[in-house]
N, C-alpha and C. Protein backbone atom coordinates (compact mmCIF):
# COMPACT_ATOMS: atom_id res chain seq x y z
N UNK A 1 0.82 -1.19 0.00
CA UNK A 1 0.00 0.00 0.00
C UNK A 1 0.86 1.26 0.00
N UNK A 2 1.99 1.19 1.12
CA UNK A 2 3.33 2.47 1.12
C UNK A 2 3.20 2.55 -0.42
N UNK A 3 3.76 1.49 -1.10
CA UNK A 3 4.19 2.12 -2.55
C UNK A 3 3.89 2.41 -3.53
N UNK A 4 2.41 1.99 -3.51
CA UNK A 4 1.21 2.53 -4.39
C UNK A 4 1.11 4.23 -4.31
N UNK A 5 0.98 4.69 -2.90
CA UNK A 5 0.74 5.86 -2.47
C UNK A 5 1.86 6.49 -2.94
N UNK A 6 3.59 6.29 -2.68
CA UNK A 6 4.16 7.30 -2.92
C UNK A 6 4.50 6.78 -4.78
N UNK A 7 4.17 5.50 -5.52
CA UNK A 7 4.01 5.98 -7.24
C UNK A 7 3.20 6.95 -7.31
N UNK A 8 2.18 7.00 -6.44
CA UNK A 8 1.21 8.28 -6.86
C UNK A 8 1.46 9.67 -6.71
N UNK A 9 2.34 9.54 -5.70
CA UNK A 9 2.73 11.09 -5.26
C UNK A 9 3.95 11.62 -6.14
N UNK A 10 4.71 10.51 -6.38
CA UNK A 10 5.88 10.70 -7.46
C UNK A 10 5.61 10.76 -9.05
N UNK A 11 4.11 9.93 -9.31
CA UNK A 11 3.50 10.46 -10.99
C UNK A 11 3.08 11.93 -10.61
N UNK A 12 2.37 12.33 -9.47
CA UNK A 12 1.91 13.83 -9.55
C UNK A 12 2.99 15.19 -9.89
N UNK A 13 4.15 14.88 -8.80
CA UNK A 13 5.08 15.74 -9.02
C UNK A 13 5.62 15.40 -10.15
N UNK A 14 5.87 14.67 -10.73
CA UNK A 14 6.45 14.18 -12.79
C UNK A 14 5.75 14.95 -13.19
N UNK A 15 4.38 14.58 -13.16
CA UNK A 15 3.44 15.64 -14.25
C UNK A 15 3.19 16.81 -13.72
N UNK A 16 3.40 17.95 -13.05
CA UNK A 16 3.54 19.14 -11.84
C UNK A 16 5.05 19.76 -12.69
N UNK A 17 6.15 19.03 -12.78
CA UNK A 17 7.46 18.82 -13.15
C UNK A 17 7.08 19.44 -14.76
N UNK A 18 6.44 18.37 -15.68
CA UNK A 18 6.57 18.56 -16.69
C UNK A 18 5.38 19.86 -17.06
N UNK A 19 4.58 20.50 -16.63
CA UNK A 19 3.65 20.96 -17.12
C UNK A 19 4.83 22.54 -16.70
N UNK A 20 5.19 22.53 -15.53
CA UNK A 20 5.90 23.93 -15.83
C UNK A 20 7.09 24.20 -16.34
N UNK A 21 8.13 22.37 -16.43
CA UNK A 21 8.85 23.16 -17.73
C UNK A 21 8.21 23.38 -18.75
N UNK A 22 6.88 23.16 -19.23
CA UNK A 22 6.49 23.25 -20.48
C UNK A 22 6.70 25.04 -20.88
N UNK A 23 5.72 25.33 -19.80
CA UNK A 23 5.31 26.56 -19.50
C UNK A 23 6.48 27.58 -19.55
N UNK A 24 7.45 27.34 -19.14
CA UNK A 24 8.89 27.93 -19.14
C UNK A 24 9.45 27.67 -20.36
N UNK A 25 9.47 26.61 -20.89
CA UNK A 25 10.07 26.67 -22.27
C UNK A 25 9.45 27.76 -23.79
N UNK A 26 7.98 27.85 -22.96
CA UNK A 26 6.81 28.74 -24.22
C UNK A 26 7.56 29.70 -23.86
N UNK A 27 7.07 30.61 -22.72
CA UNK A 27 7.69 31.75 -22.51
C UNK A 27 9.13 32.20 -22.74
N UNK A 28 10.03 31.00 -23.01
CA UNK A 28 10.88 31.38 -23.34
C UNK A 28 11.59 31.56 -25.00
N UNK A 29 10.18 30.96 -25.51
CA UNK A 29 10.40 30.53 -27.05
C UNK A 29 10.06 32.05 -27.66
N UNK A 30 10.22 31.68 -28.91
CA UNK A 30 10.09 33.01 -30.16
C UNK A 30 8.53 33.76 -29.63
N UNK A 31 7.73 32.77 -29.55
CA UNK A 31 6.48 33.58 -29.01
C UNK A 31 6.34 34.32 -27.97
N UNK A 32 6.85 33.40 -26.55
CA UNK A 32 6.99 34.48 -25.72
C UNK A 32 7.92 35.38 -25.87
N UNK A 33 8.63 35.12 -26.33
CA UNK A 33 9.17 36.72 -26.89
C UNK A 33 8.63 37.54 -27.54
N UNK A 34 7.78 37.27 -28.38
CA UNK A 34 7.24 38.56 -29.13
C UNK A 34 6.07 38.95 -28.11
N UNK A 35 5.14 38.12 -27.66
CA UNK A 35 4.39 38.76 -26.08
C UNK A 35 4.71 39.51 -25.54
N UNK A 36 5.87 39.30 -24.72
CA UNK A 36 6.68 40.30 -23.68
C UNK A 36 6.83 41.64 -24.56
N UNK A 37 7.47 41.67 -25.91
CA UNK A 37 7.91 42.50 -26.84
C UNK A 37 6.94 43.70 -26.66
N UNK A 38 5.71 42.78 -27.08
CA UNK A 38 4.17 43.81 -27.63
C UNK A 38 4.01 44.40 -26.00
N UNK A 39 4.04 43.56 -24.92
CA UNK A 39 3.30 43.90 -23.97
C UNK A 39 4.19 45.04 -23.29
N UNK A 40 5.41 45.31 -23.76
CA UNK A 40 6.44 46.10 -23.25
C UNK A 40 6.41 47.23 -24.47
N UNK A 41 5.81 47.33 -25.90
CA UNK A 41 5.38 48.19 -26.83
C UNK A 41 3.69 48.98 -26.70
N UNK A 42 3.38 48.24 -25.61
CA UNK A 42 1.52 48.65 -25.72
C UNK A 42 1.82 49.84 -24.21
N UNK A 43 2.60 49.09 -23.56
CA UNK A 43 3.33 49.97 -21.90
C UNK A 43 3.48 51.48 -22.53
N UNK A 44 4.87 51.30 -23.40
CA UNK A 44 5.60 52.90 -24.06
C UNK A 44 4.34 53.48 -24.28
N UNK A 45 3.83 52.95 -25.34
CA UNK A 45 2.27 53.94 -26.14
C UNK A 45 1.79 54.33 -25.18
N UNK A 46 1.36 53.60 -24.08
CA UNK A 46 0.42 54.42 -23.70
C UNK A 46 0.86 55.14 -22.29
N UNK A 47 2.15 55.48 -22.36
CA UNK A 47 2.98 55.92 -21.54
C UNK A 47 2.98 57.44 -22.29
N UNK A 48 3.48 57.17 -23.54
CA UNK A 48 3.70 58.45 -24.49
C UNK A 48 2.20 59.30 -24.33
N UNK A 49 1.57 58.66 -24.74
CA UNK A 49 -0.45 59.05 -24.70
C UNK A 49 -0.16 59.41 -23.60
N UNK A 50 -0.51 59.35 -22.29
CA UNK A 50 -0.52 59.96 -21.36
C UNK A 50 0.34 61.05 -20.64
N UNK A 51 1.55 60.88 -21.48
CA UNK A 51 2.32 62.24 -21.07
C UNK A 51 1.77 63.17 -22.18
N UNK A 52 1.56 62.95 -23.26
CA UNK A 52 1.01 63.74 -24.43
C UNK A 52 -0.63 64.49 -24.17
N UNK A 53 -1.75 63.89 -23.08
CA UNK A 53 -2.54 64.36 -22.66
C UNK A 53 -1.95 65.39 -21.47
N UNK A 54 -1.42 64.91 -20.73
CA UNK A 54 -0.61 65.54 -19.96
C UNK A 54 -0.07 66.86 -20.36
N UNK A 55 0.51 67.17 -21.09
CA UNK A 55 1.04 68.24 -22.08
C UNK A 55 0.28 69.03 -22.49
N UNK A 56 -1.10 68.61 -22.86
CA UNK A 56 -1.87 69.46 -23.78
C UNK A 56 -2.58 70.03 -22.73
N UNK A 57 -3.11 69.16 -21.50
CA UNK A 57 -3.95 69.67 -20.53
C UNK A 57 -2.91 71.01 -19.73
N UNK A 58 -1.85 70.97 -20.02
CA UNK A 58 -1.29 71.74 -18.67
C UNK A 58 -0.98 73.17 -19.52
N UNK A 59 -1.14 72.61 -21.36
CA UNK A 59 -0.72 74.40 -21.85
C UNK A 59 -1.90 74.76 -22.27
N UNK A 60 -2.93 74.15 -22.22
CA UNK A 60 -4.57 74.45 -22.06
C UNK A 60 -4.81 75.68 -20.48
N UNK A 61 -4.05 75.06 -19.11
CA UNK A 61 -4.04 75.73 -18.28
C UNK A 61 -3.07 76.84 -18.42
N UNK A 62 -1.91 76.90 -19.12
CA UNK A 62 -1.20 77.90 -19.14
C UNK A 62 -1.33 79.20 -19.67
N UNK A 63 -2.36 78.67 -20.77
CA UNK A 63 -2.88 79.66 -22.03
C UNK A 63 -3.98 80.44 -21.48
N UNK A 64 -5.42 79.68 -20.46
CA UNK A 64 -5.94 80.23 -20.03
C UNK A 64 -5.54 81.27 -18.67
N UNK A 65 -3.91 81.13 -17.64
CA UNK A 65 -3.75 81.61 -17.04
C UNK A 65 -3.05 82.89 -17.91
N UNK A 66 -2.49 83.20 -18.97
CA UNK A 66 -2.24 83.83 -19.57
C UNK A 66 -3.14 84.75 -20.26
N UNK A 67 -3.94 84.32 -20.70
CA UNK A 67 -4.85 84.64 -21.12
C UNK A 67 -5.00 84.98 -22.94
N UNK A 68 -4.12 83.76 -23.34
CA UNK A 68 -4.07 83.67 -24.59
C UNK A 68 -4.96 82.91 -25.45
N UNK A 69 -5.40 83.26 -26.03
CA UNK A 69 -7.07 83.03 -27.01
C UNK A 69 -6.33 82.03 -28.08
N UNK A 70 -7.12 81.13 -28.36
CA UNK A 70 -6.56 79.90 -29.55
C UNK A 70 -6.09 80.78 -30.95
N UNK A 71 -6.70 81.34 -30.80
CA UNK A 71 -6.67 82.44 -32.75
C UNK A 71 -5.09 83.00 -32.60
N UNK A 72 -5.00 83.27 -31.21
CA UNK A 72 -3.08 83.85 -30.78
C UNK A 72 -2.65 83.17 -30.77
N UNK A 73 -2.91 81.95 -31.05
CA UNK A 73 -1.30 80.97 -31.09
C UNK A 73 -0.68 80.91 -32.47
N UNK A 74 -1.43 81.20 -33.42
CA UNK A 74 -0.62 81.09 -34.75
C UNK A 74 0.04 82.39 -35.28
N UNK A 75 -0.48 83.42 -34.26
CA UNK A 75 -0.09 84.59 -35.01
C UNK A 75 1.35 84.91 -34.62
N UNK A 76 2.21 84.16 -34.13
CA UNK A 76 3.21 84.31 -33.65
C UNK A 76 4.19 85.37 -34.15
């Protein structure tokens, strides 16, 4: 009976074993590389976007503390 129980406990950890090298080998393959790639390219964008709202909102406030009218910005 001992050795029934620990084949069983020793097939679980085999297959436990093999399912996360699997998992480690994807992530480490061409695909997960291009994943990480995109998911580290979608980060920047919308890093840029938000400093770029950022920007517009704060010379939106600058213009109105100034008191410069949209039609004055081109007449430079």
């Amino acid at each position: 009976m001992k050795r029934i129980v620990w084949m069983g406990i020793g097939m679980a950890i085999g297959v436990i074993a093999f399912r996360k090298i699997t998992q480690a080998q994807a992530a480490i393959g061409p695909e997960g590389l291009n994943r990480a790639v995109a998911r580290l390219a979608d980060g920047v964008y919308d890093f840029a976007d938000a400093v770029r709202a950022g920007m517009n909102e704060r010379e939106v406030d600058l213009r109105a503390a100034l008191g410069i009218v949209e039609s004055d910005a081109g007449s430079r």
